[in-house]
PDB file of N, CA and C in Angstrom:
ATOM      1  N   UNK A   1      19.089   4.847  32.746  1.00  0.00           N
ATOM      2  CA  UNK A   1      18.875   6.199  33.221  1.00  0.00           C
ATOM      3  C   UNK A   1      17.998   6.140  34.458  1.00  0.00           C
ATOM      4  N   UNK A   2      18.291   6.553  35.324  1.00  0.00           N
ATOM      5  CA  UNK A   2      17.696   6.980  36.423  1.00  0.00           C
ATOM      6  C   UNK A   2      16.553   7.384  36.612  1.00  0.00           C
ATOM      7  N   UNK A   3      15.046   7.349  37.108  1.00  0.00           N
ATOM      8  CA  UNK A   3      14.132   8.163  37.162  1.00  0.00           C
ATOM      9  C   UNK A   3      13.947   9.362  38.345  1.00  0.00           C
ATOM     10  N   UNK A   4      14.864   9.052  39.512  1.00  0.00           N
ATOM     11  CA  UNK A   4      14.901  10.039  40.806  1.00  0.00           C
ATOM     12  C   UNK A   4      15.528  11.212  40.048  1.00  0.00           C
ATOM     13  N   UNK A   5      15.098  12.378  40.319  1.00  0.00           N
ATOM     14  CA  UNK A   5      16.161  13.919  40.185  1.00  0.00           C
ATOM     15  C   UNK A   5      17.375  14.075  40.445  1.00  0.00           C
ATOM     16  N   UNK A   6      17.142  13.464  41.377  1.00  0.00           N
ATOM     17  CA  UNK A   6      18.270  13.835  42.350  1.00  0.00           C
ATOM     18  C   UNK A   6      19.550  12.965  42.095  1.00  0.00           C
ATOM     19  N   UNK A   7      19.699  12.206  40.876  1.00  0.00           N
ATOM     20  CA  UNK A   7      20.390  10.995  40.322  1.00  0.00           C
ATOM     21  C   UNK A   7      20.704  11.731  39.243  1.00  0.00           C
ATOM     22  N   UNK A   8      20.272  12.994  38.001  1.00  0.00           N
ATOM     23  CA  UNK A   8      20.607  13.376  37.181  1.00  0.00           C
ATOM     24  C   UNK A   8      22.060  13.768  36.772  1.00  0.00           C
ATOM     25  N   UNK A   9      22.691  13.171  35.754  1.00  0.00           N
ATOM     26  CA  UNK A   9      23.744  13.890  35.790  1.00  0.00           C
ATOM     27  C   UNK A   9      24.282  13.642  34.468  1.00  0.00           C
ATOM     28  N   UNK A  10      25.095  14.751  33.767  1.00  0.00           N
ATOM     29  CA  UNK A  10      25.395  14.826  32.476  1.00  0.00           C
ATOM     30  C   UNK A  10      25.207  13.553  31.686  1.00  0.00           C
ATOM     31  N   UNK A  11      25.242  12.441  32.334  1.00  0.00           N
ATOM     32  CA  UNK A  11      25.708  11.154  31.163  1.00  0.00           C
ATOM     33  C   UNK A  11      24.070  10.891  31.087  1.00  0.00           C
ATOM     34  N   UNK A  12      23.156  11.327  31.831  1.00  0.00           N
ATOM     35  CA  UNK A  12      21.832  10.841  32.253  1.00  0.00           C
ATOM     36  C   UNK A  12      21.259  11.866  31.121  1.00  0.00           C
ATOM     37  N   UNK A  13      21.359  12.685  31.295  1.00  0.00           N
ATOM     38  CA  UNK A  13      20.973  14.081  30.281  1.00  0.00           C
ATOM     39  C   UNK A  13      21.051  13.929  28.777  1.00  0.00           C
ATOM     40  N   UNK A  14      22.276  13.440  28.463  1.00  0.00           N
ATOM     41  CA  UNK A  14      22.648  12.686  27.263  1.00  0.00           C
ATOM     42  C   UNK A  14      21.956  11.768  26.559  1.00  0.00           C
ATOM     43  N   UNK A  15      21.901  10.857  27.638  1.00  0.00           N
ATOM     44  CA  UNK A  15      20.929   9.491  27.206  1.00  0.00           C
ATOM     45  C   UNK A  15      19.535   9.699  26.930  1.00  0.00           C
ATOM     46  N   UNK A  16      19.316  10.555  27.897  1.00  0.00           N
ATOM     47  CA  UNK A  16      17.307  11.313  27.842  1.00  0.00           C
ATOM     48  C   UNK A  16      17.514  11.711  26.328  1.00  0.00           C
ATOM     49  N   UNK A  17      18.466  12.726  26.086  1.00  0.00           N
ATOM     50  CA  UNK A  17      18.104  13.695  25.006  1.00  0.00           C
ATOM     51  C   UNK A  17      18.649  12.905  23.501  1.00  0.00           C
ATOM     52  N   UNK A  18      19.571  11.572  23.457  1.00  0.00           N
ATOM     53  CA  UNK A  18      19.331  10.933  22.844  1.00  0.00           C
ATOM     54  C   UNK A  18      18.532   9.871  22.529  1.00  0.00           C
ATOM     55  N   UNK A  19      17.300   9.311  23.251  1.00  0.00           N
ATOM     56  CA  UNK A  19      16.246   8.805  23.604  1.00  0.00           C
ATOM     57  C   UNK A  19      15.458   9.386  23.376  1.00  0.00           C
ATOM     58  N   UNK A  20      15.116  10.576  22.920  1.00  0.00           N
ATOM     59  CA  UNK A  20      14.175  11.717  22.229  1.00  0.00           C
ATOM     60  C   UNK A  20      14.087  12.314  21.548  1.00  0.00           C
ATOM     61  N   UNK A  21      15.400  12.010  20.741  1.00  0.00           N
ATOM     62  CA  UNK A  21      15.841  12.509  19.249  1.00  0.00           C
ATOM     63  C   UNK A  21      16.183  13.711  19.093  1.00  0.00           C
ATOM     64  N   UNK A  22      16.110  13.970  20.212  1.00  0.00           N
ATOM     65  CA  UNK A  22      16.385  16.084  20.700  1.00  0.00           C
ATOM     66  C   UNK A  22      17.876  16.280  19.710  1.00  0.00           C
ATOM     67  N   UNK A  23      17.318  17.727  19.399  1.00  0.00           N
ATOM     68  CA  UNK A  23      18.274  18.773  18.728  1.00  0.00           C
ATOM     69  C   UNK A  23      19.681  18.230  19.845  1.00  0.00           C
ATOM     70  N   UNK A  24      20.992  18.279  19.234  1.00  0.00           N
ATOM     71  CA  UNK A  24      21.868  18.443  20.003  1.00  0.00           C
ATOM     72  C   UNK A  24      22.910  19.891  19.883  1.00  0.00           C
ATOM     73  N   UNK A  25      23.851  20.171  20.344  1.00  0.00           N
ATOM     74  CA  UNK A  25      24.295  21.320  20.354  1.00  0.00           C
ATOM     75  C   UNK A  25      24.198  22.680  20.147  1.00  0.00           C
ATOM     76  N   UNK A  26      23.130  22.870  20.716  1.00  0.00           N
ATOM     77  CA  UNK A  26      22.632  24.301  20.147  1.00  0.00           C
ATOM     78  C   UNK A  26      23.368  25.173  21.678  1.00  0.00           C
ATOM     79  N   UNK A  27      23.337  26.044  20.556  1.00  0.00           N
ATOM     80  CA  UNK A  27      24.074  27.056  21.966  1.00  0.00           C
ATOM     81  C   UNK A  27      22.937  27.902  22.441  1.00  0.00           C
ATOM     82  N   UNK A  28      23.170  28.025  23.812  1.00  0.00           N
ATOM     83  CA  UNK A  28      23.150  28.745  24.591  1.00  0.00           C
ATOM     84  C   UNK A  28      23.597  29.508  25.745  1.00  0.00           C
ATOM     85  N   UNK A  29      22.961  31.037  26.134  1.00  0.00           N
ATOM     86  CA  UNK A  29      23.790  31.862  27.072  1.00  0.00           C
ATOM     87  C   UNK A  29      23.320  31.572  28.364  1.00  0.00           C
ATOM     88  N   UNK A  30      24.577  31.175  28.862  1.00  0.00           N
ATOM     89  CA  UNK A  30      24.059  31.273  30.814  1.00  0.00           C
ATOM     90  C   UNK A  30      23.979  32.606  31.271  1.00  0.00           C
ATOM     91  N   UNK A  31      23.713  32.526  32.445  1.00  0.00           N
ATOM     92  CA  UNK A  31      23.290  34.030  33.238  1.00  0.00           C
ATOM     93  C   UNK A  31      24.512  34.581  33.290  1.00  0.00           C
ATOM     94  N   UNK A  32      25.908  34.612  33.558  1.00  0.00           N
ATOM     95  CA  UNK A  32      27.025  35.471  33.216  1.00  0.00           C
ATOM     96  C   UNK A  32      27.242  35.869  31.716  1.00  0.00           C
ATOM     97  N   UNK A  33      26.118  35.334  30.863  1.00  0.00           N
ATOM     98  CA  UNK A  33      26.817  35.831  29.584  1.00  0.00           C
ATOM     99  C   UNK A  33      27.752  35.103  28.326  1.00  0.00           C
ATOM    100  N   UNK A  34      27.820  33.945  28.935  1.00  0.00           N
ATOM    101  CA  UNK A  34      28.835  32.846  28.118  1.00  0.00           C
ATOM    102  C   UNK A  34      28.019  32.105  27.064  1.00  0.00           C
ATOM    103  N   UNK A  35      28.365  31.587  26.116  1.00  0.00           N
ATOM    104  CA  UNK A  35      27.732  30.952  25.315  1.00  0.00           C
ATOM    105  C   UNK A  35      28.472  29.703  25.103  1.00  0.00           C
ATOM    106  N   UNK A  36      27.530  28.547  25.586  1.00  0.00           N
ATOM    107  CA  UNK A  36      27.544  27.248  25.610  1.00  0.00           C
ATOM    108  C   UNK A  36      26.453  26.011  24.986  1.00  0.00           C
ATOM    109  N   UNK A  37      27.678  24.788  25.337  1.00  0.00           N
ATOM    110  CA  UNK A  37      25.810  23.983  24.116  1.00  0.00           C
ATOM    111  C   UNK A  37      25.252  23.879  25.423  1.00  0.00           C
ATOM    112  N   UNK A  38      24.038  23.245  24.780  1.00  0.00           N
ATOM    113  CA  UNK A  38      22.560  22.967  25.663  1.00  0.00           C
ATOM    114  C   UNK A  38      22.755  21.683  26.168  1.00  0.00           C
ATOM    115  N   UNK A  39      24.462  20.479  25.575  1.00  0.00           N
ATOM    116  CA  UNK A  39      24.384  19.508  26.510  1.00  0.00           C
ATOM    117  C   UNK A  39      25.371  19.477  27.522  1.00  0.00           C
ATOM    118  N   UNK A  40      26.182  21.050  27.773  1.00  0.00           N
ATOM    119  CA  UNK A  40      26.840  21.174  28.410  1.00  0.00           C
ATOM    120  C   UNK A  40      26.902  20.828  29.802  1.00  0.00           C
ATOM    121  N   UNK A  41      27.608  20.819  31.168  1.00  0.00           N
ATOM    122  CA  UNK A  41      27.223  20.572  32.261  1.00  0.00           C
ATOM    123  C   UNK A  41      27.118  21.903  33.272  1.00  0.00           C
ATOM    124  N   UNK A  42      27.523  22.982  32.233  1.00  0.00           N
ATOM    125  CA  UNK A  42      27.360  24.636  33.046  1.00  0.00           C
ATOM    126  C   UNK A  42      25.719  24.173  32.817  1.00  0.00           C
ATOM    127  N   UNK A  43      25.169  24.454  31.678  1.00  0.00           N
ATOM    128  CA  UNK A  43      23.726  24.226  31.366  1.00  0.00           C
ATOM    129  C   UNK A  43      23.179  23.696  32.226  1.00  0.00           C
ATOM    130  N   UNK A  44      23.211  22.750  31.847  1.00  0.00           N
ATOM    131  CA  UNK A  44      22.657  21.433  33.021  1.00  0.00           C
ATOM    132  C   UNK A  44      22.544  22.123  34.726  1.00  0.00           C
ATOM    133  N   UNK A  45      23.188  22.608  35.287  1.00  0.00           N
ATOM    134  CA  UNK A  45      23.639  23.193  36.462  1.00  0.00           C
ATOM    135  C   UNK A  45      22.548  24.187  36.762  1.00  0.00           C
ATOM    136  N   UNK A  46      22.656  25.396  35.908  1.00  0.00           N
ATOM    137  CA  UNK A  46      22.168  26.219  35.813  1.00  0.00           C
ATOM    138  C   UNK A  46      20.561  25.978  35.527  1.00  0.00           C
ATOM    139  N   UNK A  47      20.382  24.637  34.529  1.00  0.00           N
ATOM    140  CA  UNK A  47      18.731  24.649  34.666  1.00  0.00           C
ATOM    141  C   UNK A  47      18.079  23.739  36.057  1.00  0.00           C
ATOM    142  N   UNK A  48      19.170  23.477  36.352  1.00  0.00           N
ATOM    143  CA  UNK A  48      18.627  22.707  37.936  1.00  0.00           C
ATOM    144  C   UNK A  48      18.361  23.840  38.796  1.00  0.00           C
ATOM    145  N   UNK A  49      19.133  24.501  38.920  1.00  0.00           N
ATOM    146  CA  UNK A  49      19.633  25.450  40.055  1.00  0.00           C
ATOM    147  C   UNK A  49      17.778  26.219  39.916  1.00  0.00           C
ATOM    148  N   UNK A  50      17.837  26.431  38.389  1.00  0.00           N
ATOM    149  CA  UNK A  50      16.499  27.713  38.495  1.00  0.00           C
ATOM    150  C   UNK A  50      15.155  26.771  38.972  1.00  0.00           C
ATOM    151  N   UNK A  51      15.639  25.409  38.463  1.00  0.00           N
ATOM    152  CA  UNK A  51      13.808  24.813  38.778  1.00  0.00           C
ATOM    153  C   UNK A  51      14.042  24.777  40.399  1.00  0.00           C
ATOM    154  N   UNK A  52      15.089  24.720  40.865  1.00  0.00           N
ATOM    155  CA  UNK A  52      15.090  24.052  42.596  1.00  0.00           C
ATOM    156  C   UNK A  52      14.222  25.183  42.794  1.00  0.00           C
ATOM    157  N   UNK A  53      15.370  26.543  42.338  1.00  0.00           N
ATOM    158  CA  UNK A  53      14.761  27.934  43.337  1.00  0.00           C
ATOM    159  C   UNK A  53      12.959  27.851  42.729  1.00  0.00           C
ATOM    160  N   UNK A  54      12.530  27.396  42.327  1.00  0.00           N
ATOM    161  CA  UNK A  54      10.846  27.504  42.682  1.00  0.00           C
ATOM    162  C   UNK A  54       9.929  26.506  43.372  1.00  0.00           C
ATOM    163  N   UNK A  55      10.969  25.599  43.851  1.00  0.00           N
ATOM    164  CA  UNK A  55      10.501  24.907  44.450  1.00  0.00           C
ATOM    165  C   UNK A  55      10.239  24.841  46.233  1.00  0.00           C
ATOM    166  N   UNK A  56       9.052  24.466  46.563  1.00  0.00           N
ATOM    167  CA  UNK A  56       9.022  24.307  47.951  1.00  0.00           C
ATOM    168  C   UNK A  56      10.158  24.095  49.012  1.00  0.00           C
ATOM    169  N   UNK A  57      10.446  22.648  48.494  1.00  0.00           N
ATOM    170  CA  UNK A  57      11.527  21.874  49.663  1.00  0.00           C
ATOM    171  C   UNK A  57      12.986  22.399  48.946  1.00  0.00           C
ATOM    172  N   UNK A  58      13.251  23.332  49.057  1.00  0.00           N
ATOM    173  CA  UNK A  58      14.642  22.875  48.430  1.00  0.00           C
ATOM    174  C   UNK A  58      15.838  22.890  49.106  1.00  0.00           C
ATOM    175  N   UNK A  59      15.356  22.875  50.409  1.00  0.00           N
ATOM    176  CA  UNK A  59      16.769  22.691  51.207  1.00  0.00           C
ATOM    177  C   UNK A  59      16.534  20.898  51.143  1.00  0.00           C
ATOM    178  N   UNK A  60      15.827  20.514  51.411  1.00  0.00           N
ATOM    179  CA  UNK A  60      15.439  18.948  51.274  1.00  0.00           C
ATOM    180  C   UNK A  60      16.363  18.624  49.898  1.00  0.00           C
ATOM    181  N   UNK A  61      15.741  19.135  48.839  1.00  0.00           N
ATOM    182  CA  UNK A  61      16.294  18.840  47.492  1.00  0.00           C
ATOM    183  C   UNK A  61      18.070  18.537  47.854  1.00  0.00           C
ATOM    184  N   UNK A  62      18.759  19.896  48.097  1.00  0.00           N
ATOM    185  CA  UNK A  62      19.859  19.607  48.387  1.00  0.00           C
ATOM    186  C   UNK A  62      20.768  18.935  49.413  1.00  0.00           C
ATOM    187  N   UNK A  63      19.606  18.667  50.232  1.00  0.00           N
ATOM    188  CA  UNK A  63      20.410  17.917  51.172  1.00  0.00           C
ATOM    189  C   UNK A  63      20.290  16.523  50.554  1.00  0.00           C
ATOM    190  N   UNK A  64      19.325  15.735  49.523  1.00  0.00           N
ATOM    191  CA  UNK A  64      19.562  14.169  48.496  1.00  0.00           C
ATOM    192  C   UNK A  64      20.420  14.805  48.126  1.00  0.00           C
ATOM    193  N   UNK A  65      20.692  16.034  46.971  1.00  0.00           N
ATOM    194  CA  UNK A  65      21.993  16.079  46.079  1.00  0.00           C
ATOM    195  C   UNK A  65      22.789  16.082  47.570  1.00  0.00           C
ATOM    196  N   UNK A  66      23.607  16.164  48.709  1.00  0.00           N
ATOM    197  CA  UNK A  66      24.495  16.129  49.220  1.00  0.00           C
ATOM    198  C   UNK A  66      24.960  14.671  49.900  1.00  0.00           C
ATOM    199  N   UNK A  67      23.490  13.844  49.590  1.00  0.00           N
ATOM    200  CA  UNK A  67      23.633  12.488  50.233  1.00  0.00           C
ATOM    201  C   UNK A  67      23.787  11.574  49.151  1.00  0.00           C
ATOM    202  N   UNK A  68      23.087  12.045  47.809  1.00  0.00           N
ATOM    203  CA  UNK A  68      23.814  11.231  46.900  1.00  0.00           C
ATOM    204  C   UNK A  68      25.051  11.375  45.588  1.00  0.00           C
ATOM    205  N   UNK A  69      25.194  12.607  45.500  1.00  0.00           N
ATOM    206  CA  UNK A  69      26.449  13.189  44.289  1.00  0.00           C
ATOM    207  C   UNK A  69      27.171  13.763  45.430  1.00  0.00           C
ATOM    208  N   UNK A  70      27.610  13.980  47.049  1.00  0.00           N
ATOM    209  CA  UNK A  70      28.235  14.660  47.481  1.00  0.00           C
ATOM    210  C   UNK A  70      28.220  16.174  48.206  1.00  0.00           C
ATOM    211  N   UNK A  71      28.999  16.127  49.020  1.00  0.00           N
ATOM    212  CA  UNK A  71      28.807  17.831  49.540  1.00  0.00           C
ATOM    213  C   UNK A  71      29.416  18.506  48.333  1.00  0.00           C
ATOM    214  N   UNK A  72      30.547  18.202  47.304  1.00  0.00           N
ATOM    215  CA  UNK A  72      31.180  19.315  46.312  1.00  0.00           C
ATOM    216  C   UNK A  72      29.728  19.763  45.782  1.00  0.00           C
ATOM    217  N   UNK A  73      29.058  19.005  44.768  1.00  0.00           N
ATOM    218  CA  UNK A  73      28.205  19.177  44.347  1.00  0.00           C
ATOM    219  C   UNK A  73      26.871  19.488  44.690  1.00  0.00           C
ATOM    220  N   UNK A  74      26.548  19.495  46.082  1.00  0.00           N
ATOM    221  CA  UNK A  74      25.312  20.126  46.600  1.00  0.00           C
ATOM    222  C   UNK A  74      26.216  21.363  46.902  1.00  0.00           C
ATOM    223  N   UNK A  75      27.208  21.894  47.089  1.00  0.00           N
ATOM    224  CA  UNK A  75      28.065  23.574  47.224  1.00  0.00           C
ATOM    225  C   UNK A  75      27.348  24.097  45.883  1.00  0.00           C
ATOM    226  N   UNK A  76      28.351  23.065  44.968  1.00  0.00           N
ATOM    227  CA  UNK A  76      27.640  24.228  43.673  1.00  0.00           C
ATOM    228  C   UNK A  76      26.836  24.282  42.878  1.00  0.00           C
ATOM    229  N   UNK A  77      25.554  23.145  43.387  1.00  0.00           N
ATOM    230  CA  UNK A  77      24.495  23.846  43.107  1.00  0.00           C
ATOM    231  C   UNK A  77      23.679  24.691  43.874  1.00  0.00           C
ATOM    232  N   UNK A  78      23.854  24.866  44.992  1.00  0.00           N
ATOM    233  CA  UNK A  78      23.611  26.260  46.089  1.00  0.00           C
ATOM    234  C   UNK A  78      24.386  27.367  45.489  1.00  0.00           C
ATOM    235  N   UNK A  79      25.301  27.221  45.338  1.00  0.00           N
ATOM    236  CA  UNK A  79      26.108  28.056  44.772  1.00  0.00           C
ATOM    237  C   UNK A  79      25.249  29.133  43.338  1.00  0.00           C
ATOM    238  N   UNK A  80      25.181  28.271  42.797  1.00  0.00           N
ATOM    239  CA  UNK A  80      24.526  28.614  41.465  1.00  0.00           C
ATOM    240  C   UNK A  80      23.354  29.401  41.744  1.00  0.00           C
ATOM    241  N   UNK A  81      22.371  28.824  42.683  1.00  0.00           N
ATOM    242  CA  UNK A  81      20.804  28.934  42.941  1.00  0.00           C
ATOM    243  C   UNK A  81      20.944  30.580  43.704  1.00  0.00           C
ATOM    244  N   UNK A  82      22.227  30.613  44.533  1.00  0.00           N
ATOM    245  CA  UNK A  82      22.647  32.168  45.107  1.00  0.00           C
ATOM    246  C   UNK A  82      22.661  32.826  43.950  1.00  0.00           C
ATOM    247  N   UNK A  83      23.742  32.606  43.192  1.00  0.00           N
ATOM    248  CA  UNK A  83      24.135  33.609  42.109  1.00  0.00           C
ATOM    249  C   UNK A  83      22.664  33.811  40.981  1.00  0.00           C
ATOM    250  N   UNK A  84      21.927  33.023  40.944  1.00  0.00           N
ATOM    251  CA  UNK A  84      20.536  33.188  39.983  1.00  0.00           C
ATOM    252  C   UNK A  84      19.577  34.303  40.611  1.00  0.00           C
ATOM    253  N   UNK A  85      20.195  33.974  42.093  1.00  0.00           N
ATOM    254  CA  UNK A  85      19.269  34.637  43.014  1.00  0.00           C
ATOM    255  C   UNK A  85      19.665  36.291  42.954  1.00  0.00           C
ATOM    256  N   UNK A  86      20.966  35.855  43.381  1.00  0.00           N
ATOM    257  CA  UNK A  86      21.526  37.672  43.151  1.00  0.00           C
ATOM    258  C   UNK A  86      21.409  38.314  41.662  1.00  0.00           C
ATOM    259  N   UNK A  87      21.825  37.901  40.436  1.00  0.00           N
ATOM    260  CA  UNK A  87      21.246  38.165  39.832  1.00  0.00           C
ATOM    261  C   UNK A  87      20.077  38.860  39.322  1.00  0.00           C
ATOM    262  N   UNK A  88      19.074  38.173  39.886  1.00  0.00           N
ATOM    263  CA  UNK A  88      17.641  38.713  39.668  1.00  0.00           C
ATOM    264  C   UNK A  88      17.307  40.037  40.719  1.00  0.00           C
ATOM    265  N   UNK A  89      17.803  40.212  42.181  1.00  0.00           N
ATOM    266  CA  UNK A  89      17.890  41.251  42.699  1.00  0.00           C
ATOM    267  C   UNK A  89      18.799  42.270  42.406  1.00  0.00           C
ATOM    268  N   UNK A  90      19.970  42.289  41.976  1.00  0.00           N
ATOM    269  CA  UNK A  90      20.901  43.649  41.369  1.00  0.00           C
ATOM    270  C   UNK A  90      20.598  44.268  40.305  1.00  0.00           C
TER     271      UNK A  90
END
């Protein structure tokens, strides 16, 4: 498993949370309303997206996710971090 952030990714998440004996499948609702498990990769997405948006650098942040998982995946986690964003203003 990886220790950089910016390296996280479902199979990494897995391994942490089986390495810690963590609860597995518990559901939970994302911000549209869906109900999914907690080792899902909507999840996963969605809890990145909210820690970036409080963070300082986070155009920095996404520009590693775009240099190391890709431009698809730095889209949608911008993507996400918009929609958390709009969200909270409508």
């Amino acid at each position: 498993m990886k220790n950089d952030t910016h390296e996280w990714r479902l199979e990494d998440w897995r391994e942490y949370r089986d390495l810690h004996q963590m609860t597995t499948d518990v559901s939970v609702t994302l911000r549209d309303g869906r109900i999914v498990s907690s080792s899902s990769e909507a999840w996963r997405l969605e809890c990145e997206a909210r820690t970036i948006l409080k963070r300082r650098d986070r155009k920095e942040y996404l520009e590693k996710v775009r240099l190391k998982r890709g431009v698809d995946a730095a889209v949608k986690l911008r993507n996400e971090m918009l929609a958390i964003k709009g969200s909270k203003n409508g």
